[in-house]
C-alpha atoms as a PDB file:
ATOM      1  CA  UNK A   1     127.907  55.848 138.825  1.00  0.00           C
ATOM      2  CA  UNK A   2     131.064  56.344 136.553  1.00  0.00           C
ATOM      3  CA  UNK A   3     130.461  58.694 133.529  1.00  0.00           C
ATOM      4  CA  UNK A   4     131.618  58.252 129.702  1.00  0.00           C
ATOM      5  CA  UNK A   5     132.709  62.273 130.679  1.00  0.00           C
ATOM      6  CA  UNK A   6     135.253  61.002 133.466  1.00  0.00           C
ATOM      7  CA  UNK A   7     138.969  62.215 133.382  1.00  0.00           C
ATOM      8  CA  UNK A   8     138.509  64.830 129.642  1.00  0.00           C
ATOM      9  CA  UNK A   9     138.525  67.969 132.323  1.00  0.00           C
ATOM     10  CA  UNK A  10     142.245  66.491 133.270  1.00  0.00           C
ATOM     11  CA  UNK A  11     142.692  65.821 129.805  1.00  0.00           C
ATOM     12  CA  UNK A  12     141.439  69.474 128.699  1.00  0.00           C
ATOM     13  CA  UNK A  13     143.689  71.339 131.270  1.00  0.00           C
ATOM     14  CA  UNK A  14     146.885  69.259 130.489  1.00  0.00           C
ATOM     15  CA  UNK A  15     146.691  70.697 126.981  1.00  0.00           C
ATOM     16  CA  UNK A  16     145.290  74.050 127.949  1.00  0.00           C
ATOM     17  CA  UNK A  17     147.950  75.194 130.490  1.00  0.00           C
ATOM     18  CA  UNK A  18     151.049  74.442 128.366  1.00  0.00           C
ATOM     19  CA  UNK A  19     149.304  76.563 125.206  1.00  0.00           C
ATOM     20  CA  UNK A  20     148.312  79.469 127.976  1.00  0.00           C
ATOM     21  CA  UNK A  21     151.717  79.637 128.959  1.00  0.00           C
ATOM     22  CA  UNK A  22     153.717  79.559 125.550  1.00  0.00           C
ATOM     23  CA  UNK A  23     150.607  82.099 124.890  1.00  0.00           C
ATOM     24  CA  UNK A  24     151.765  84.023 127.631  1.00  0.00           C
ATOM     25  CA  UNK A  25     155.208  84.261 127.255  1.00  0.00           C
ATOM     26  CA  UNK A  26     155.126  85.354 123.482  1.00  0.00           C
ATOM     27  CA  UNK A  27     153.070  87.925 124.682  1.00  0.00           C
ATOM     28  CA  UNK A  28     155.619  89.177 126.821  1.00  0.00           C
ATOM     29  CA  UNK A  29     158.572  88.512 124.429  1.00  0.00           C
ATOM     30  CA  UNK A  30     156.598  90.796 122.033  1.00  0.00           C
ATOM     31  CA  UNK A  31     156.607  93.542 125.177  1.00  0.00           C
ATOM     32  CA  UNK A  32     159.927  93.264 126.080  1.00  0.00           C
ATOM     33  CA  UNK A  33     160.785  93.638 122.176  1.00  0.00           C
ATOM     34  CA  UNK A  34     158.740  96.367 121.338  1.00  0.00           C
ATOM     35  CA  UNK A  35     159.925  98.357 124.440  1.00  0.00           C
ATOM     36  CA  UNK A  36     163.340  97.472 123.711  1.00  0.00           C
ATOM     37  CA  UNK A  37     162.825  99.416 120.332  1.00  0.00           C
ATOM     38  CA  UNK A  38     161.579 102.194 121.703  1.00  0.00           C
ATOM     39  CA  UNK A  39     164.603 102.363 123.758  1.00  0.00           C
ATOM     40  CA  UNK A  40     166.690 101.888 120.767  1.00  0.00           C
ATOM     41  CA  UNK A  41     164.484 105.184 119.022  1.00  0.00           C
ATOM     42  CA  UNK A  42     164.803 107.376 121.909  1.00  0.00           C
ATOM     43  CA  UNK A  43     168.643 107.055 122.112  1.00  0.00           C
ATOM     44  CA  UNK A  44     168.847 107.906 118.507  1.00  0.00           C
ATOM     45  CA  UNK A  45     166.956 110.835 119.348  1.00  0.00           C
ATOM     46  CA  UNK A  46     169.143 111.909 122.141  1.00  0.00           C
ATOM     47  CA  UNK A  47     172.362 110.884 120.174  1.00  0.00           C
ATOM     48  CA  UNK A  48     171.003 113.417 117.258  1.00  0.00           C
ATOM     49  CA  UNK A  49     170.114 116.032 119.437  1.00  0.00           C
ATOM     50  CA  UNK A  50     173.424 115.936 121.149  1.00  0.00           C
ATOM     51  CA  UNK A  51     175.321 115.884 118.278  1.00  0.00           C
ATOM     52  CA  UNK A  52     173.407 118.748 116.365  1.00  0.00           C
ATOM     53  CA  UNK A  53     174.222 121.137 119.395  1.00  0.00           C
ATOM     54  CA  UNK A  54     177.956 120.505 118.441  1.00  0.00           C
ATOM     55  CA  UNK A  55     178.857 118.492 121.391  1.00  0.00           C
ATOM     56  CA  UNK A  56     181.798 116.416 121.237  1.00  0.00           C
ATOM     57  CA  UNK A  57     181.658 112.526 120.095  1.00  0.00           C
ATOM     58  CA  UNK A  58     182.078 110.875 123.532  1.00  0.00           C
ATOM     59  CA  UNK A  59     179.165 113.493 124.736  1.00  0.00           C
ATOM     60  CA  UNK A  60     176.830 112.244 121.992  1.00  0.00           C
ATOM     61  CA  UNK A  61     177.374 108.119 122.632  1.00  0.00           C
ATOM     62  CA  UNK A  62     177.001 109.316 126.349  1.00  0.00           C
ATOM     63  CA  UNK A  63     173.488 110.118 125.343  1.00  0.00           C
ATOM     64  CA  UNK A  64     172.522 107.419 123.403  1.00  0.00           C
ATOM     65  CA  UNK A  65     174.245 105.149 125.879  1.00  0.00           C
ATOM     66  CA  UNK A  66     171.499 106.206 128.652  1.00  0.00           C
ATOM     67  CA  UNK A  67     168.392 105.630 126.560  1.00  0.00           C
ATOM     68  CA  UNK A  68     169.289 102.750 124.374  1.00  0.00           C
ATOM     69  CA  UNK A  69     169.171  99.442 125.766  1.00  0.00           C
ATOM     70  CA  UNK A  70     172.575  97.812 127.557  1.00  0.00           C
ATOM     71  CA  UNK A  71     175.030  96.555 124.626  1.00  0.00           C
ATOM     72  CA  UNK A  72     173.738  98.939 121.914  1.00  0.00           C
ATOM     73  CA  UNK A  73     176.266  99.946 119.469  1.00  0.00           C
ATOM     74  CA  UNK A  74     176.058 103.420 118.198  1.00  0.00           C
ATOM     75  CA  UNK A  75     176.812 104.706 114.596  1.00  0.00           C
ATOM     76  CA  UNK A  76     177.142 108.634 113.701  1.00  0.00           C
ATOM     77  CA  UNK A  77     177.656 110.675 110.703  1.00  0.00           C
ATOM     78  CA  UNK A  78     177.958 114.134 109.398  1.00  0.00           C
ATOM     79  CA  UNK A  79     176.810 114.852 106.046  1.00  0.00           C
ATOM     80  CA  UNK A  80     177.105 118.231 105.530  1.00  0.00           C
ATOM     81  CA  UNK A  81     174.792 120.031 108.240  1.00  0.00           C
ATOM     82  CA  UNK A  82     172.652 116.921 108.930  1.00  0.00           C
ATOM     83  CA  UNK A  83     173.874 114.438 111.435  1.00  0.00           C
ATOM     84  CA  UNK A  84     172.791 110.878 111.385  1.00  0.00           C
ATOM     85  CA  UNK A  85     172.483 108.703 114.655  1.00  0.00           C
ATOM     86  CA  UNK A  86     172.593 104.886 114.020  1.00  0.00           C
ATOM     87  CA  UNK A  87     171.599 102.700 117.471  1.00  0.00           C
ATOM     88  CA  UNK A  88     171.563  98.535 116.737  1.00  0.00           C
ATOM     89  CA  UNK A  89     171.008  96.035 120.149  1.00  0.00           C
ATOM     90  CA  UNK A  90     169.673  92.292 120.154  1.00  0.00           C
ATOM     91  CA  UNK A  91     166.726  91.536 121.929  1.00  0.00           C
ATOM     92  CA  UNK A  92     167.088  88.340 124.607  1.00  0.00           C
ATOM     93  CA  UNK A  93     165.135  85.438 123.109  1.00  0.00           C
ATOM     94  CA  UNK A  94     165.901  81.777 122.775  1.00  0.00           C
ATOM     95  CA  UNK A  95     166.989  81.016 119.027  1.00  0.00           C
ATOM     96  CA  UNK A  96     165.559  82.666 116.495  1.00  0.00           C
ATOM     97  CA  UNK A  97     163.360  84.949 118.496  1.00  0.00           C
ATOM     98  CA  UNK A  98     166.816  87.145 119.468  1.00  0.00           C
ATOM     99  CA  UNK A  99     165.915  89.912 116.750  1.00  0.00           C
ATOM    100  CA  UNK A 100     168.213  92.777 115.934  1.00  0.00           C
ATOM    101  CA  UNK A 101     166.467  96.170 116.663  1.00  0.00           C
ATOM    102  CA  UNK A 102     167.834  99.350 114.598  1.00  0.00           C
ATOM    103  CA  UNK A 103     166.465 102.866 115.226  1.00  0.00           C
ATOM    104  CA  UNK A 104     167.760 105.988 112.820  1.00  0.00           C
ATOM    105  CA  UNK A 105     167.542 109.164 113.965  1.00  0.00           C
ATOM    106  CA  UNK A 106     168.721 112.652 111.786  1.00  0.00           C
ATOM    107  CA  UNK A 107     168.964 115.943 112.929  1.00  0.00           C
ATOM    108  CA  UNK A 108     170.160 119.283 110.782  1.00  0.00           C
ATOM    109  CA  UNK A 109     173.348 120.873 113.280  1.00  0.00           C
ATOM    110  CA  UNK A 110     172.178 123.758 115.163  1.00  0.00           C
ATOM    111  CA  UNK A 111     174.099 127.489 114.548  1.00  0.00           C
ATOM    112  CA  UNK A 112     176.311 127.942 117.234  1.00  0.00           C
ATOM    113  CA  UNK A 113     175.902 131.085 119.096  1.00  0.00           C
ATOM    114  CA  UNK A 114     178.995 132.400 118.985  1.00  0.00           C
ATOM    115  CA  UNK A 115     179.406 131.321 115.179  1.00  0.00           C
ATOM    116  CA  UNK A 116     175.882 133.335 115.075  1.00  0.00           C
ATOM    117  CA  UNK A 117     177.433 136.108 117.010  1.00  0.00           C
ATOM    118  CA  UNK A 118     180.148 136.345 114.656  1.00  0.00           C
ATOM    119  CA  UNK A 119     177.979 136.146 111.502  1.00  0.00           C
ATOM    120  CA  UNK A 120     176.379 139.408 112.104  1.00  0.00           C
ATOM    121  CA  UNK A 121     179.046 141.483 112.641  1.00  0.00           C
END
């Protein structure tokens, strides 16, 4: 004997698997985002420290190059004895869920040792 309840569990899934999976994959757009971030943080870090133990330019973006995520561009700038690290990249995402990531990172140059050396003579 036919129900009144016949065919809403077909009807209930064909709505509930669509919303699980744009649930899902916003989920992992926010994972892939946030690491990507991260990435773009930690080669600021490494750009700053490179560049306050006096190493040369090329040394510096090398650094930054192999923690921040693939197309990254890389800003630095000495003001005075602090050195500033700039890292921007665009995260993948259809439309407007590409976001630009920026991560700052500053970092007061380091005494040399020979400069030191010199010093206390």
């Amino acid at each position: 004997m036919p129900s009144s309840e016949d065919g809403y569990v077909t009807a209930e899934t064909a709505v509930v698997i669509p919303a699980l999976v744009l649930l899902f994959g916003t989920l992992l757009w926010g994972v892939m985002a946030a690491a990507a971030h991260i990435q773009c943080v930690d080669g600021a870090r490494a750009g700053a420290r490179a560049a306050a133990r006096g190493e040369k330019e090329a040394a510096v973006r090398s650094a930054v190059r192999s923690a921040a995520p693939n197309g990254a561009t890389v800003e630095t700038q000495r003001k005075g004895r602090l050195v500033h690290v700039r890292v921007r990249a665009r995260t993948a995402g259809p439309g407007p869920l590409a976001l630009g990531l920026r991560a700052e990172a500053v970092a007061m140059a380091e005494d040399r040792t020979e400069d030191a050396f010199h010093a206390a003579r």
